[in-house]
N, C-alpha and C. Protein backbone atom coordinates (compact mmCIF):
# COMPACT_ATOMS: atom_id res chain seq x y z
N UNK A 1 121.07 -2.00 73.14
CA UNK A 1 119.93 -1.10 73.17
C UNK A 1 118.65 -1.81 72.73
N UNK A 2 118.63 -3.15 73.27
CA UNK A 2 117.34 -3.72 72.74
C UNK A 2 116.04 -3.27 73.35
N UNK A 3 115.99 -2.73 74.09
CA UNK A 3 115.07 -2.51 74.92
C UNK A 3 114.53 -0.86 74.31
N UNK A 4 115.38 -0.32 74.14
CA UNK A 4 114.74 0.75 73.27
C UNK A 4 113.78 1.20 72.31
N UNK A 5 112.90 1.99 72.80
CA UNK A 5 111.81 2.31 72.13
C UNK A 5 111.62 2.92 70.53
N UNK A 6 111.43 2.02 69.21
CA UNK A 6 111.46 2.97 68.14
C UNK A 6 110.72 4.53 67.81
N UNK A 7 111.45 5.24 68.16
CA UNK A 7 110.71 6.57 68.11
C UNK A 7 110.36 6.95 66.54
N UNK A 8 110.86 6.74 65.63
CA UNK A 8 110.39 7.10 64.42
C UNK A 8 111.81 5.57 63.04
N UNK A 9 110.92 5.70 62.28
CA UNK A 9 112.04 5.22 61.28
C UNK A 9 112.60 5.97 59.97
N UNK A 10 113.38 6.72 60.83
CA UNK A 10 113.48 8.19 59.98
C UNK A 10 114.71 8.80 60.76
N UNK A 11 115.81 9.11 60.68
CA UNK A 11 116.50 10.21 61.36
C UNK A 11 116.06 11.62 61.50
N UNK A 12 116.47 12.57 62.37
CA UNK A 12 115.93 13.52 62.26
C UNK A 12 117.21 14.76 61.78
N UNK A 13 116.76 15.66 60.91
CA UNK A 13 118.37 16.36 60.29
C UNK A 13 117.74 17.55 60.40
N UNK A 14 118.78 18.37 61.06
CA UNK A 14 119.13 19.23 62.24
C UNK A 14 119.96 19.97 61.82
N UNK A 15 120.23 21.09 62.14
CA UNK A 15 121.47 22.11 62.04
C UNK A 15 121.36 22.40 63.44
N UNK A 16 122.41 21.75 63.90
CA UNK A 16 122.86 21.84 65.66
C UNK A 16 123.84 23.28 65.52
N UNK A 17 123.66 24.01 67.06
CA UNK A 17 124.53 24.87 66.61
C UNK A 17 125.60 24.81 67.90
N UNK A 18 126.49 25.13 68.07
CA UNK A 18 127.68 24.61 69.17
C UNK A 18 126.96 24.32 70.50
N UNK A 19 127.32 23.34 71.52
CA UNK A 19 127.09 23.18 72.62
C UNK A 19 127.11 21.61 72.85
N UNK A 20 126.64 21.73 74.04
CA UNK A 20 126.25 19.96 74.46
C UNK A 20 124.81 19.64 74.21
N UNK A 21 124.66 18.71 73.90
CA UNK A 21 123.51 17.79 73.55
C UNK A 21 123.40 16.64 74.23
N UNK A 22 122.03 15.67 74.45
CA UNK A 22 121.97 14.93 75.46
C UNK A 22 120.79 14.02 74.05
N UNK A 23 121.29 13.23 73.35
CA UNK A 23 120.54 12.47 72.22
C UNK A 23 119.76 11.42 73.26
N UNK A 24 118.55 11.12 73.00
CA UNK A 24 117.91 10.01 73.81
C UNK A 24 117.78 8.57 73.11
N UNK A 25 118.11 7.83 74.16
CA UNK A 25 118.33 6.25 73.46
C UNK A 25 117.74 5.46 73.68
N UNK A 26 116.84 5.79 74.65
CA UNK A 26 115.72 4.78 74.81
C UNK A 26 114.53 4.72 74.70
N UNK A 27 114.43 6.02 73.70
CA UNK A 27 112.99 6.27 72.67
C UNK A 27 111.94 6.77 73.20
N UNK A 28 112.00 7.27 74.70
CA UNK A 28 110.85 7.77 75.17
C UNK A 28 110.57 9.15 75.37
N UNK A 29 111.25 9.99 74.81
CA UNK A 29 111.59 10.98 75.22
C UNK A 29 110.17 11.24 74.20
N UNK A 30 109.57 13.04 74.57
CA UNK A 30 109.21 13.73 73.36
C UNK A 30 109.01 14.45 73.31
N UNK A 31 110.31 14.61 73.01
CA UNK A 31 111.53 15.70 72.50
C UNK A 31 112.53 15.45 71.77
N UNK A 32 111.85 14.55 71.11
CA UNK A 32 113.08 13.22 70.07
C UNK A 32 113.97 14.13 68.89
N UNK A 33 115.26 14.30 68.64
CA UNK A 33 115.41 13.16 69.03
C UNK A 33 116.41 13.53 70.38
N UNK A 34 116.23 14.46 71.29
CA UNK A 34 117.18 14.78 72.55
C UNK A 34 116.24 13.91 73.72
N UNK A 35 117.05 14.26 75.00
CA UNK A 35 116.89 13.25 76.00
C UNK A 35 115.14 14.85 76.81
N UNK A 36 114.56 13.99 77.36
CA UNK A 36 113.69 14.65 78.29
C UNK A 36 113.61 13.88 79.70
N UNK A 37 114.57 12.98 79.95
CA UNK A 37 114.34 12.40 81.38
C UNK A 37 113.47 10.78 81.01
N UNK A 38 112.67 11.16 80.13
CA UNK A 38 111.72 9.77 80.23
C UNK A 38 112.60 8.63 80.58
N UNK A 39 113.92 8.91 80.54
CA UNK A 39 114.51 7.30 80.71
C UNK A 39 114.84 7.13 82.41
N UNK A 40 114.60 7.57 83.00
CA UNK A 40 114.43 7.31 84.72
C UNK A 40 113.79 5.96 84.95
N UNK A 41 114.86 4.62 85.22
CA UNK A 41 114.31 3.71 85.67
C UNK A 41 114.23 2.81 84.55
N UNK A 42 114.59 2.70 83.30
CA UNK A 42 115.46 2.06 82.72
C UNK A 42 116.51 1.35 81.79
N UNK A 43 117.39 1.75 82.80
CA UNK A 43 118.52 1.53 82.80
C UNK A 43 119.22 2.05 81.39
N UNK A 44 118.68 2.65 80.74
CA UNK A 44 119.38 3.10 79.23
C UNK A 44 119.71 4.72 79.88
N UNK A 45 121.00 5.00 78.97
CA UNK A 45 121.31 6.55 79.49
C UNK A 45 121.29 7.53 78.04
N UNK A 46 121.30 8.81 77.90
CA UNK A 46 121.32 9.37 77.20
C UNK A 46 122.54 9.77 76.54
N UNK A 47 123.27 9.47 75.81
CA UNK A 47 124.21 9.66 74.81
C UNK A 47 124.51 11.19 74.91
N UNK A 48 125.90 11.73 75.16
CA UNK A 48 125.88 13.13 75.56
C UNK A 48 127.11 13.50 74.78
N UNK A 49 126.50 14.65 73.30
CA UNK A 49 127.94 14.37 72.78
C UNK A 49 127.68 16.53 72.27
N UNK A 50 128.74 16.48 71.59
CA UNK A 50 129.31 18.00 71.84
C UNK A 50 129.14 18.52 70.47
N UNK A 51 129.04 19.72 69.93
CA UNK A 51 129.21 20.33 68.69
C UNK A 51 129.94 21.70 68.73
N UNK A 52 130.97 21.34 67.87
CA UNK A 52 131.86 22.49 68.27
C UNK A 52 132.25 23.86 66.98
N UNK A 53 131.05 23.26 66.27
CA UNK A 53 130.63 24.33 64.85
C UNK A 53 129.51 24.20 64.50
N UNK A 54 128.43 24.85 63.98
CA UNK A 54 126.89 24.84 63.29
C UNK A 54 127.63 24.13 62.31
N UNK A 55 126.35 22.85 62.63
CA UNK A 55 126.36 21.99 61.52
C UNK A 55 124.96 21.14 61.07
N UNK A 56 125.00 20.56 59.86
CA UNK A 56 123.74 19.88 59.79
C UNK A 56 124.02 18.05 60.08
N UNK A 57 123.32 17.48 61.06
CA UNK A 57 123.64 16.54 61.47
C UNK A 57 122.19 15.53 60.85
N UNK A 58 122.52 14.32 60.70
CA UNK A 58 121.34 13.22 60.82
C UNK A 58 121.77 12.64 62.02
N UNK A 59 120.64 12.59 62.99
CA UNK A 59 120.21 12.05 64.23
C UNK A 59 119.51 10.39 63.97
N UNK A 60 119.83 9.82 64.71
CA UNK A 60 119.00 8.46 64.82
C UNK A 60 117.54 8.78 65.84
N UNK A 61 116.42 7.94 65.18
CA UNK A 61 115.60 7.95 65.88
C UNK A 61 114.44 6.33 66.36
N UNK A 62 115.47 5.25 65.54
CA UNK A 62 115.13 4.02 65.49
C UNK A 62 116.01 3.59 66.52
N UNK A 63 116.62 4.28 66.86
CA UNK A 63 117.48 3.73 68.52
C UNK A 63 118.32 2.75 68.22
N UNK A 64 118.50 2.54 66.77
CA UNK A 64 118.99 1.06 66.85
C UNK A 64 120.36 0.73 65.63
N UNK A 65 120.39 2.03 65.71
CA UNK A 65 122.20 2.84 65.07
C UNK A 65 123.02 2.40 65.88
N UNK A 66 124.38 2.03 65.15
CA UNK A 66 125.23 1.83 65.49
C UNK A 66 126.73 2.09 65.86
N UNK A 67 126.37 3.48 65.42
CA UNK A 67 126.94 5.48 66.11
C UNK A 67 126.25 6.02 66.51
N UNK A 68 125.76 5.85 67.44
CA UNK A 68 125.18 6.73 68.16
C UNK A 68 125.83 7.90 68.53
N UNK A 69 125.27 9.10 68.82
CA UNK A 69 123.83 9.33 68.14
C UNK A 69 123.49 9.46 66.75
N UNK A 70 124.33 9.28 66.41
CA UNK A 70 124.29 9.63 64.37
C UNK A 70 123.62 8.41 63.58
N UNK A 71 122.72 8.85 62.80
CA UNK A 71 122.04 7.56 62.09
C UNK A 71 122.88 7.07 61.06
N UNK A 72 122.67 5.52 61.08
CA UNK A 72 123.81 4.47 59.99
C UNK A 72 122.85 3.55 59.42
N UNK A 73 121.59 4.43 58.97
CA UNK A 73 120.86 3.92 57.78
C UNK A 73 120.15 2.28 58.95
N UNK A 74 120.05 1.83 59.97
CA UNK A 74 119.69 0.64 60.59
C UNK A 74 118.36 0.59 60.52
N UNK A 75 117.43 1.90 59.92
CA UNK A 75 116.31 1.82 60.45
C UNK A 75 115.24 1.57 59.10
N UNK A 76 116.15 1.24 58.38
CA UNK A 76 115.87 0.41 56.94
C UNK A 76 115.73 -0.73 57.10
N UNK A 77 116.37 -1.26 58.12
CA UNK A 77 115.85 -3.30 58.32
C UNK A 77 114.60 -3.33 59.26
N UNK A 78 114.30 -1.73 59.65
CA UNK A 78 112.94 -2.20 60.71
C UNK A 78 111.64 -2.57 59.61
C-alpha cells in the first residue's frame, strides 16, 4: 500500500453498527475512513469487511496498518 494516500495520522473510532463496510485504502476518499470510489484507476481496492454486532471499532486512516482495516498504532512512525 505504498502508494496510498495519508488521510489523517489518527484512526478514526466509530461505533459501527451491523452490516458491510467498504474501508478505503488508498486515502482518497472523503468519506474517510470508508471507500467513496476515489480509488478508480489506481489500482488499490477497498477493503470490504463485515460487522456482525454494534461495536466500537478503531479504523486506520494512515493507510499504512497492518490489519487492515483496523489501526495497529503504524501511524506513530509517520
Amino acid at each position: 500500500m505504498n502508494d496510498a494516500i495519508v488521510a489523517a495520522k489518527e484512526p478514526a473510532v466509530l461505533t459501527l453498527e451491523p452490516g458491510t463496510y467498504y474501508w478505503c485504502a488508498c486515502g482518497r476518499s472523503k468519506n474517510q475512513p470508508f471507500c467513496d470510489g476515489s480509488h478508480e484507476g489506481t489500482g488499490i481496492d477497498p477493503v470490504v469487511f463485515e460487522v456482525t454486532r454494534p461495536k466500537q471499532e478503531a479504523l486506520c486512516q494512515c493507510k499504512r496498518t497492518g490489519t487492515p482495516p483496523y489501526c495497529d498504532g503504524s501511524h506513530k512512525e509517520l
